[in-house]
N, C-alpha and C. Protein backbone atom coordinates (compact mmCIF):
# COMPACT_ATOMS: atom_id res chain seq x y z
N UNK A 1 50.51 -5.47 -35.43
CA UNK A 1 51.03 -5.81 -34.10
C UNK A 1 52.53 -5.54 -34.08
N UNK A 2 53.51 -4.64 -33.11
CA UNK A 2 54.17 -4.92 -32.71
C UNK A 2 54.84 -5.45 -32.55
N UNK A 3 56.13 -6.20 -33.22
CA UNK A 3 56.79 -7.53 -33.54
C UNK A 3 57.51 -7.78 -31.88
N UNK A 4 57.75 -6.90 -30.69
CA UNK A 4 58.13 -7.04 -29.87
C UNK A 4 57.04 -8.12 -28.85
N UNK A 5 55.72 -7.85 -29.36
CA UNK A 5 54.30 -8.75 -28.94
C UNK A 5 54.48 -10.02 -28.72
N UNK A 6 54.95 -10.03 -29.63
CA UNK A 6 55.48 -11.73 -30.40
C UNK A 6 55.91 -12.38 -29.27
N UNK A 7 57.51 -11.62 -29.28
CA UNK A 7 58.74 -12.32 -28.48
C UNK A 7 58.31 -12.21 -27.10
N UNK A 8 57.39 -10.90 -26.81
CA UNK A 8 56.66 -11.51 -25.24
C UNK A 8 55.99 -12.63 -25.15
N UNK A 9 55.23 -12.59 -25.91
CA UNK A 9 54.20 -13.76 -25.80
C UNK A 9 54.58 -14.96 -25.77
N UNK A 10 55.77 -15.38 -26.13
CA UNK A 10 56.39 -17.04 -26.75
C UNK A 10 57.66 -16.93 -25.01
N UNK A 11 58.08 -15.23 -24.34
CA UNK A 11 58.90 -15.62 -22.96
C UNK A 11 57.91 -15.64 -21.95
N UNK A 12 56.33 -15.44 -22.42
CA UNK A 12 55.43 -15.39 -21.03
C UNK A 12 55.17 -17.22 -21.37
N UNK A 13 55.25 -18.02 -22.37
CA UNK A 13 54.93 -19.03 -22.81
C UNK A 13 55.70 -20.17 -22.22
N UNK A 14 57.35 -19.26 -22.50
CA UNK A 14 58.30 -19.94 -21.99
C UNK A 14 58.87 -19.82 -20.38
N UNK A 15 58.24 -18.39 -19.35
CA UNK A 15 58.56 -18.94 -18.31
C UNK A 15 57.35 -19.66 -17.07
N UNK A 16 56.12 -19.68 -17.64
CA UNK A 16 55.06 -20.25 -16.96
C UNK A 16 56.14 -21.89 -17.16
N UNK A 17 55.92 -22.42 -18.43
CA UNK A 17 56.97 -23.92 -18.59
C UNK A 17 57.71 -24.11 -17.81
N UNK A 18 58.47 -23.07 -17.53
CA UNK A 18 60.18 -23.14 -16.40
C UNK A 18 59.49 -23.23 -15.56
N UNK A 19 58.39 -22.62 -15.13
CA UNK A 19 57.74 -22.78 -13.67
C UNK A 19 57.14 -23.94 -13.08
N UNK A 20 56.53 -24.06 -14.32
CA UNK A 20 55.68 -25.42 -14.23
C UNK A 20 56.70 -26.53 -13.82
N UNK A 21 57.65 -26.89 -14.77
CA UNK A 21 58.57 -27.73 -14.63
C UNK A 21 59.56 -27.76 -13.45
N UNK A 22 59.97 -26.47 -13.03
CA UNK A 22 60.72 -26.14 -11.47
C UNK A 22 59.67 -27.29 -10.59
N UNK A 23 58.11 -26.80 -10.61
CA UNK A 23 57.50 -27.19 -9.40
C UNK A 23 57.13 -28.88 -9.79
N UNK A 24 57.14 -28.65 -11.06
CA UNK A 24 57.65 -30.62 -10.77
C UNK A 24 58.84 -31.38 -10.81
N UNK A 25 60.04 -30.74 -10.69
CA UNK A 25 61.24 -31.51 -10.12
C UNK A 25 61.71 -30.89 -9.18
N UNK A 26 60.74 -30.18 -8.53
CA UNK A 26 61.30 -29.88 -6.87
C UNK A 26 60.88 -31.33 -5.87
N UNK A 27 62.21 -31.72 -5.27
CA UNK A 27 62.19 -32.50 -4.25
C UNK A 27 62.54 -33.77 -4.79
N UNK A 28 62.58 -33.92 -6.11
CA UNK A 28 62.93 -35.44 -7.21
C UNK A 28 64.38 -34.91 -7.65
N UNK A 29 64.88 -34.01 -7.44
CA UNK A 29 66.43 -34.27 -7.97
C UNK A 29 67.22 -32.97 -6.75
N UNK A 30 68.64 -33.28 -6.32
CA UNK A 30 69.22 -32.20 -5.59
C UNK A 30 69.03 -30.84 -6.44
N UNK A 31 68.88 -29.73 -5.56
CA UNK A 31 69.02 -28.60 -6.39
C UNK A 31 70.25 -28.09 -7.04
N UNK A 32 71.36 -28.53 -6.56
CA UNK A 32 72.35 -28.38 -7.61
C UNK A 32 72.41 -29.71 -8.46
N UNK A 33 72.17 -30.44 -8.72
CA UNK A 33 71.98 -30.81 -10.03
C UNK A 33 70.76 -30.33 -10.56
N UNK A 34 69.72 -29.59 -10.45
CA UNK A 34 68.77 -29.10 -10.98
C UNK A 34 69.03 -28.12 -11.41
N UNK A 35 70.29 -27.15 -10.80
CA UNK A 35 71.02 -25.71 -10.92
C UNK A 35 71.81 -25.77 -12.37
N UNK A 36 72.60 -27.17 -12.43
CA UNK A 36 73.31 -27.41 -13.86
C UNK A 36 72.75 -28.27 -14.44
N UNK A 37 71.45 -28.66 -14.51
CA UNK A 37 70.97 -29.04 -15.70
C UNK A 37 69.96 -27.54 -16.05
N UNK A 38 69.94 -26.67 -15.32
CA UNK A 38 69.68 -25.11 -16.19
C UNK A 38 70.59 -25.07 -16.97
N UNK A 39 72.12 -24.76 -16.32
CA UNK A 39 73.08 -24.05 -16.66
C UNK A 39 73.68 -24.81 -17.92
N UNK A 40 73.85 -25.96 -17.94
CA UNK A 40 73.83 -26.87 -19.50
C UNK A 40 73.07 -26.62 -20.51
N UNK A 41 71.44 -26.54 -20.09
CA UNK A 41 70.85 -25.72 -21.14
C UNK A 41 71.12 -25.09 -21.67
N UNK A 42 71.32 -23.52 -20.88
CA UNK A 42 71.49 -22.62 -21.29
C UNK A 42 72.33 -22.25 -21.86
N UNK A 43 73.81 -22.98 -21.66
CA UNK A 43 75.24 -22.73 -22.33
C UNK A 43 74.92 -23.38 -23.62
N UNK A 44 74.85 -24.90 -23.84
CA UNK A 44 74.62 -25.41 -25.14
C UNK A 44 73.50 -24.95 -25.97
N UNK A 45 72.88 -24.05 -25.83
CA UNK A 45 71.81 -23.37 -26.18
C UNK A 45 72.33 -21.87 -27.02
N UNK A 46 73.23 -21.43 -25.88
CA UNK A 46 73.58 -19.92 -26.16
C UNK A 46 74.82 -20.59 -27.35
N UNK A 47 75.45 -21.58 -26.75
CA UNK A 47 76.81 -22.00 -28.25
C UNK A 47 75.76 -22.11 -29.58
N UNK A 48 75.24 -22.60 -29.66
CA UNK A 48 74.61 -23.04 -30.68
C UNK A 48 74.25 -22.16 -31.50
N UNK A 49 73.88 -20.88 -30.64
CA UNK A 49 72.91 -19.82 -31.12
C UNK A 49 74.32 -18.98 -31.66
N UNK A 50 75.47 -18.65 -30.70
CA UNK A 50 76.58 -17.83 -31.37
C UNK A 50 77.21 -18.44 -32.74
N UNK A 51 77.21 -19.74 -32.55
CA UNK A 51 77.90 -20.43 -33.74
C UNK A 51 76.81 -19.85 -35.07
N UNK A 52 75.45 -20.12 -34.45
CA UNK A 52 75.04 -20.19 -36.02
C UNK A 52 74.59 -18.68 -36.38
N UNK A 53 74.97 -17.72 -35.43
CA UNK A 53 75.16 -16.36 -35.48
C UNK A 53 76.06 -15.75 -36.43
N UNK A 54 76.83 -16.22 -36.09
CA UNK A 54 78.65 -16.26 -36.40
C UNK A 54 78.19 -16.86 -37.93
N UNK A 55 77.94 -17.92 -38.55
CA UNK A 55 77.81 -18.29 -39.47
C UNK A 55 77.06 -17.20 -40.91
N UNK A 56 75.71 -16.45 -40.09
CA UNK A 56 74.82 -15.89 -40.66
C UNK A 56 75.20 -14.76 -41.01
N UNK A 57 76.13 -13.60 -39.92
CA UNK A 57 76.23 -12.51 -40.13
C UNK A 57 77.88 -12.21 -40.01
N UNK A 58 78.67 -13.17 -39.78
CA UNK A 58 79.75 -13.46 -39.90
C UNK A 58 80.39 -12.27 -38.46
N UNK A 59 79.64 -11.72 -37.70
CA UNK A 59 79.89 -10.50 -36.80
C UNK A 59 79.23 -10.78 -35.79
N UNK A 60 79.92 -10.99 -34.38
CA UNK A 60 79.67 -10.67 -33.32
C UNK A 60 80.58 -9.29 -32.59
N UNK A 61 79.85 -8.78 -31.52
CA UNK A 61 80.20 -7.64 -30.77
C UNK A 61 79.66 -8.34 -29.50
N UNK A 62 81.47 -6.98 -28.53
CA UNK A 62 81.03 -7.30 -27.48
C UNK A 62 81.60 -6.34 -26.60
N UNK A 63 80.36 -5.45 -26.28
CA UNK A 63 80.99 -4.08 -25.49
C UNK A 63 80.89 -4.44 -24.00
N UNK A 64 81.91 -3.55 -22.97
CA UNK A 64 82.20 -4.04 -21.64
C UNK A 64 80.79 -3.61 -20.42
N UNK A 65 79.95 -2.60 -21.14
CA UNK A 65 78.87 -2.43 -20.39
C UNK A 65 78.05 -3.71 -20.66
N UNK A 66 77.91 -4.32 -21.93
CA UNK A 66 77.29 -5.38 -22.31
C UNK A 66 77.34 -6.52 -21.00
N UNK A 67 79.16 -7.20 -21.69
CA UNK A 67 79.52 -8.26 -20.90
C UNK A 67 79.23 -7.86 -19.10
N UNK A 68 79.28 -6.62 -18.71
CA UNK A 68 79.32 -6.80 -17.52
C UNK A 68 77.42 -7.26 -17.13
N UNK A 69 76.39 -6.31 -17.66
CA UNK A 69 75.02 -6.46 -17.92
C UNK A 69 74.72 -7.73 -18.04
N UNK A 70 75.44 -8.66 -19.26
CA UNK A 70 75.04 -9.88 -19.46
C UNK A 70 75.38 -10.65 -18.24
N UNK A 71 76.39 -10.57 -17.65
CA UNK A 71 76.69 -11.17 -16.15
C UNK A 71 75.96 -11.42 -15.24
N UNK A 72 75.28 -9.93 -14.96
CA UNK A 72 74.25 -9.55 -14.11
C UNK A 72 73.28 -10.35 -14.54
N UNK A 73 72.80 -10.38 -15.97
CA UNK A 73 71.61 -11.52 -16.16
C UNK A 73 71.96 -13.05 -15.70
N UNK A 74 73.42 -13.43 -15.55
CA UNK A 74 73.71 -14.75 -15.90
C UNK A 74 73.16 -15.16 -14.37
N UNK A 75 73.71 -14.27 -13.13
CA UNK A 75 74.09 -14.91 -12.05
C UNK A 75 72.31 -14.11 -11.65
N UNK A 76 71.82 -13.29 -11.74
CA UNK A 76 70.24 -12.97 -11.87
C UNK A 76 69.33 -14.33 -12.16
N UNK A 77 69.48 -14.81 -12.97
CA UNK A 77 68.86 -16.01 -13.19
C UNK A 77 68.78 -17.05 -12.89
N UNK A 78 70.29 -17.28 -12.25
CA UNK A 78 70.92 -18.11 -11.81
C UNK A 78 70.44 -18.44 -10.34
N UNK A 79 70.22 -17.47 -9.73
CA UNK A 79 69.54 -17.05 -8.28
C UNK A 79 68.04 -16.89 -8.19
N UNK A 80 67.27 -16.89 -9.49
CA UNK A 80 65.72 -17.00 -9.32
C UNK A 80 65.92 -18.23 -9.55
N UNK A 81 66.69 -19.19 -10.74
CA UNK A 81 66.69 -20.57 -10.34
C UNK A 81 66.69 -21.71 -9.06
N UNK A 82 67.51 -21.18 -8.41
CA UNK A 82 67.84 -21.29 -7.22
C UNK A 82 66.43 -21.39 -6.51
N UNK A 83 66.40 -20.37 -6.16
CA UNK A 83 64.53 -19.83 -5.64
C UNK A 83 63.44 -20.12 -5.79
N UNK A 84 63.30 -20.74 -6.47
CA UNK A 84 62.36 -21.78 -7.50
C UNK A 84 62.29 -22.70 -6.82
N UNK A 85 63.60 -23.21 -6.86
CA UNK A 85 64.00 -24.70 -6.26
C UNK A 85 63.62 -25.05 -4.40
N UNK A 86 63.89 -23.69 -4.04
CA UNK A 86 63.88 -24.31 -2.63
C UNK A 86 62.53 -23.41 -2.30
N UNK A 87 61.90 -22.53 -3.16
CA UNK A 87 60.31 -22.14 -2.83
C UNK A 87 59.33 -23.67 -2.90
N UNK A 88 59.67 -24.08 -4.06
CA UNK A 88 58.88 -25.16 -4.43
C UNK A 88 59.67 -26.27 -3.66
N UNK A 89 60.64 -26.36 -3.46
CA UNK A 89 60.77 -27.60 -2.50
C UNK A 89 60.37 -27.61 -1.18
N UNK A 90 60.04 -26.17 -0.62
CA UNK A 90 59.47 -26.04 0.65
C UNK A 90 57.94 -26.63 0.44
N UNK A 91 57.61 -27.06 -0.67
CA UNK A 91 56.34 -27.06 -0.78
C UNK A 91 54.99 -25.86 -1.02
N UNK A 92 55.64 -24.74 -1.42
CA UNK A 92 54.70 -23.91 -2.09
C UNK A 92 53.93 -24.42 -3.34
N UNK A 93 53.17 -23.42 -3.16
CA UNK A 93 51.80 -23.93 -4.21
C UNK A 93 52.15 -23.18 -5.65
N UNK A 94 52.37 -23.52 -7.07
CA UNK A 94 52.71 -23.25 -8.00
C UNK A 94 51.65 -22.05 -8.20
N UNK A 95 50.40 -22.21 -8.05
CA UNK A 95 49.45 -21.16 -8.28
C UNK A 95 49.55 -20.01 -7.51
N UNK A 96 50.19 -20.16 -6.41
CA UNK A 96 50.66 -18.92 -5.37
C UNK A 96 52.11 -18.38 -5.28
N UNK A 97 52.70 -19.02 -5.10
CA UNK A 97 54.13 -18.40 -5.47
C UNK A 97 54.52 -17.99 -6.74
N UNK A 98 54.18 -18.96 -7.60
CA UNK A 98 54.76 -18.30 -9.33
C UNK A 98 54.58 -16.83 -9.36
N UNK A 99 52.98 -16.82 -9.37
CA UNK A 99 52.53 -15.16 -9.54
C UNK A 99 52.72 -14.11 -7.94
N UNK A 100 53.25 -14.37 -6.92
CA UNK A 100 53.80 -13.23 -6.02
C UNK A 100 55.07 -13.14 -6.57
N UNK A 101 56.16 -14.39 -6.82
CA UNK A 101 57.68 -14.20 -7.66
C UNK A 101 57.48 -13.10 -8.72
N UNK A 102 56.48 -13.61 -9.65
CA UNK A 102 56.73 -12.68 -10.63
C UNK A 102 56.05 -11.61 -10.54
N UNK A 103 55.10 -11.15 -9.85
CA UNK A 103 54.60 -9.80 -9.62
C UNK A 103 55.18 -8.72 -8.74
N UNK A 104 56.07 -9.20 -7.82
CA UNK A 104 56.85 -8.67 -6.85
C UNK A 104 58.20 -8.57 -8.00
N UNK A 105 58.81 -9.07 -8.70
CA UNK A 105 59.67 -8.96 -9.07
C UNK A 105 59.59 -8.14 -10.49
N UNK A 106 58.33 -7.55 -11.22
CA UNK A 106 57.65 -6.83 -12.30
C UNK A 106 57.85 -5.46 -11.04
N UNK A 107 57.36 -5.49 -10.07
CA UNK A 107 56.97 -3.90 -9.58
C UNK A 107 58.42 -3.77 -9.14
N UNK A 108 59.12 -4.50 -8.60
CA UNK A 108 60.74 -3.99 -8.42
C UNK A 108 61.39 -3.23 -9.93
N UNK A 109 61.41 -4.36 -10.94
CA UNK A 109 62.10 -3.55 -12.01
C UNK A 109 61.01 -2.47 -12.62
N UNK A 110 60.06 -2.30 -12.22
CA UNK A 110 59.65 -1.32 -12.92
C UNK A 110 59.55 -0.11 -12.13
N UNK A 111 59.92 -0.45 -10.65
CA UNK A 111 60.41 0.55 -10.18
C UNK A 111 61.59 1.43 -10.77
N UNK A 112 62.70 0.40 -10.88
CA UNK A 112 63.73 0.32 -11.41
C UNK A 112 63.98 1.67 -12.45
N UNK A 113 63.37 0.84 -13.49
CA UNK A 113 62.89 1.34 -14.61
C UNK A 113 62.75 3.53 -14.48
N UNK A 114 61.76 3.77 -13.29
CA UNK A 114 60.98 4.81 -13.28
C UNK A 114 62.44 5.57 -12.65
N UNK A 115 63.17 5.06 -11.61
CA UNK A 115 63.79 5.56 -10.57
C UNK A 115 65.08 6.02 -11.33
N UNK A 116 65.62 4.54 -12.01
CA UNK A 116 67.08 4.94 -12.72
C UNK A 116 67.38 4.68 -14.12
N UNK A 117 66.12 4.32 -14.99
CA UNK A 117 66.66 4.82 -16.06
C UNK A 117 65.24 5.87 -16.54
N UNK A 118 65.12 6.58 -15.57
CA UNK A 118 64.02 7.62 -16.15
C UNK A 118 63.10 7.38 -17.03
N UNK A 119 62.05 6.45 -16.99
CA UNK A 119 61.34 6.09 -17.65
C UNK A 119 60.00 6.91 -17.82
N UNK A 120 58.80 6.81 -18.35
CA UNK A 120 58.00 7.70 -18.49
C UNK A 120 56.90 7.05 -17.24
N UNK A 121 56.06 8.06 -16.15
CA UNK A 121 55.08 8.08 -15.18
C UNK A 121 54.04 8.58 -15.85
N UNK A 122 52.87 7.94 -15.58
CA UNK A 122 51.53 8.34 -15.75
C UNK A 122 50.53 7.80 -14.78
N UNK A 123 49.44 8.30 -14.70
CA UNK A 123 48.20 7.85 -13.86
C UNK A 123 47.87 6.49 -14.25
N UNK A 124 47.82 6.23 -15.67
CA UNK A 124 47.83 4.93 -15.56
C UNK A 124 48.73 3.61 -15.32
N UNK A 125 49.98 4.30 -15.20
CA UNK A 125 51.16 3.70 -14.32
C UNK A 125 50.58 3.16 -13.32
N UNK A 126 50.73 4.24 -12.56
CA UNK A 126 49.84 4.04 -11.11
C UNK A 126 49.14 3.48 -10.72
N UNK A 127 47.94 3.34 -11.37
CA UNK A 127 46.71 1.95 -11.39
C UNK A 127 47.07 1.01 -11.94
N UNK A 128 47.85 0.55 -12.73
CA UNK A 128 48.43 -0.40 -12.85
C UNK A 128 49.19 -1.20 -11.64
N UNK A 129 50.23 -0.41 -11.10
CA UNK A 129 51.05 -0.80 -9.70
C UNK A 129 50.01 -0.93 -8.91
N UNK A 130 48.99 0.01 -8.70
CA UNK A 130 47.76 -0.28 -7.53
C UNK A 130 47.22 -1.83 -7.75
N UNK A 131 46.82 -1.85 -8.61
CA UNK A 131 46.05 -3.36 -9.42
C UNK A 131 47.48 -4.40 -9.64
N UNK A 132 48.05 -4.42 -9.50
CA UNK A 132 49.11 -5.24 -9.37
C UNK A 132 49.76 -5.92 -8.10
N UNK A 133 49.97 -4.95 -6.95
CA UNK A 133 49.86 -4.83 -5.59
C UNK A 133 48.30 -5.30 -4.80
N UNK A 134 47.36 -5.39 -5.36
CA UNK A 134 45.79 -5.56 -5.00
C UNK A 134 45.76 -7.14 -5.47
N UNK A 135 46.61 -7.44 -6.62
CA UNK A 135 46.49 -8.89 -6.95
C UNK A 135 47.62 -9.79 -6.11
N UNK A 136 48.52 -9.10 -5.50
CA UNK A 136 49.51 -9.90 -4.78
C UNK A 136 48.52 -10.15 -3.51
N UNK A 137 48.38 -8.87 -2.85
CA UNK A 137 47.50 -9.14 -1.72
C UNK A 137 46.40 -10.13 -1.49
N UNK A 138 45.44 -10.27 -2.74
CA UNK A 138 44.34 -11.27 -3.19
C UNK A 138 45.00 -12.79 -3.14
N UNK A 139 45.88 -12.66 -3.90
CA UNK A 139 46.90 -14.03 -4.26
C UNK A 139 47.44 -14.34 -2.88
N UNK A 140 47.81 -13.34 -1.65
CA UNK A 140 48.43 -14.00 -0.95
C UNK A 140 47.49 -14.54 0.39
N UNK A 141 46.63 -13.47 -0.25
CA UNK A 141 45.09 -14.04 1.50
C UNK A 141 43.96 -14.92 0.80
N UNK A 142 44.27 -15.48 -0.08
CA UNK A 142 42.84 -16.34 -0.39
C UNK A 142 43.02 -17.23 0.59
């Protein structure tokens, strides 16, 4: 197997959890305090991880396409957090929104993907996006 398998399997593990958990403290705490108790996570999380980085390999790097990229993830995430919060505080259904969020947001970057960083097209691309698009539609008219 693929050691990249892995690390999917344990972030498909870890954002069903975020989801799960979004749709049970939507409407029990303001969304900005729900916004920085992400953002606490995630900082005392990421220190922890540079420190004991720093410790192991005694080398960090940090190129300006990086830092600007990593940005884009910070305030990216920062804004599906967000979205979360006031999808599920509108009262959406965890079983219906989770999977249009994340299936709508899989065929965007993998648009992405095809459009600007030239990725590889095939027929079974295609049926894939077809069957992907066929499950939003299903998901959104039951």
């Amino acid at each position: 197997m693929m050691r990249w398998v892995i690390f999917a399997l344990f972030t498909v593990v870890a954002l069903a959890t975020a989801d799960f958990c979004v749709k049970l403290a939507a409407g029990k705490l303001s969304n900005s305090i729900a916004l920085l108790l992400y953002g606490s996570c995630s900082f005392f999380i990421g220190l922890i991880w540079v420190l004991w980085e720093r410790t192991q390999s005694g080398t960090l790097f940090l190129q300006p396409a990086g830092l600007a990229a990593g940005i884009g993830v910070g305030l990216a995430f920062t804004g599906v957090t967000i979205g979360l919060y006031l999808t599920f505080g509108a009262g959406a259904p965890v079983s219906v929104a989770s999977p249009v969020i994340r299936l709508g947001g899989l065929l965007l970057v993998s648009v992405a993907g095809l459009a600007i960083l030239h990725e590889p097209f095939s027929w079974r691309y295609l049926l894939g996006v077809m069957l992907a698009v066929s499950g939003l539609v299903l998901i959104l008219t039951r």
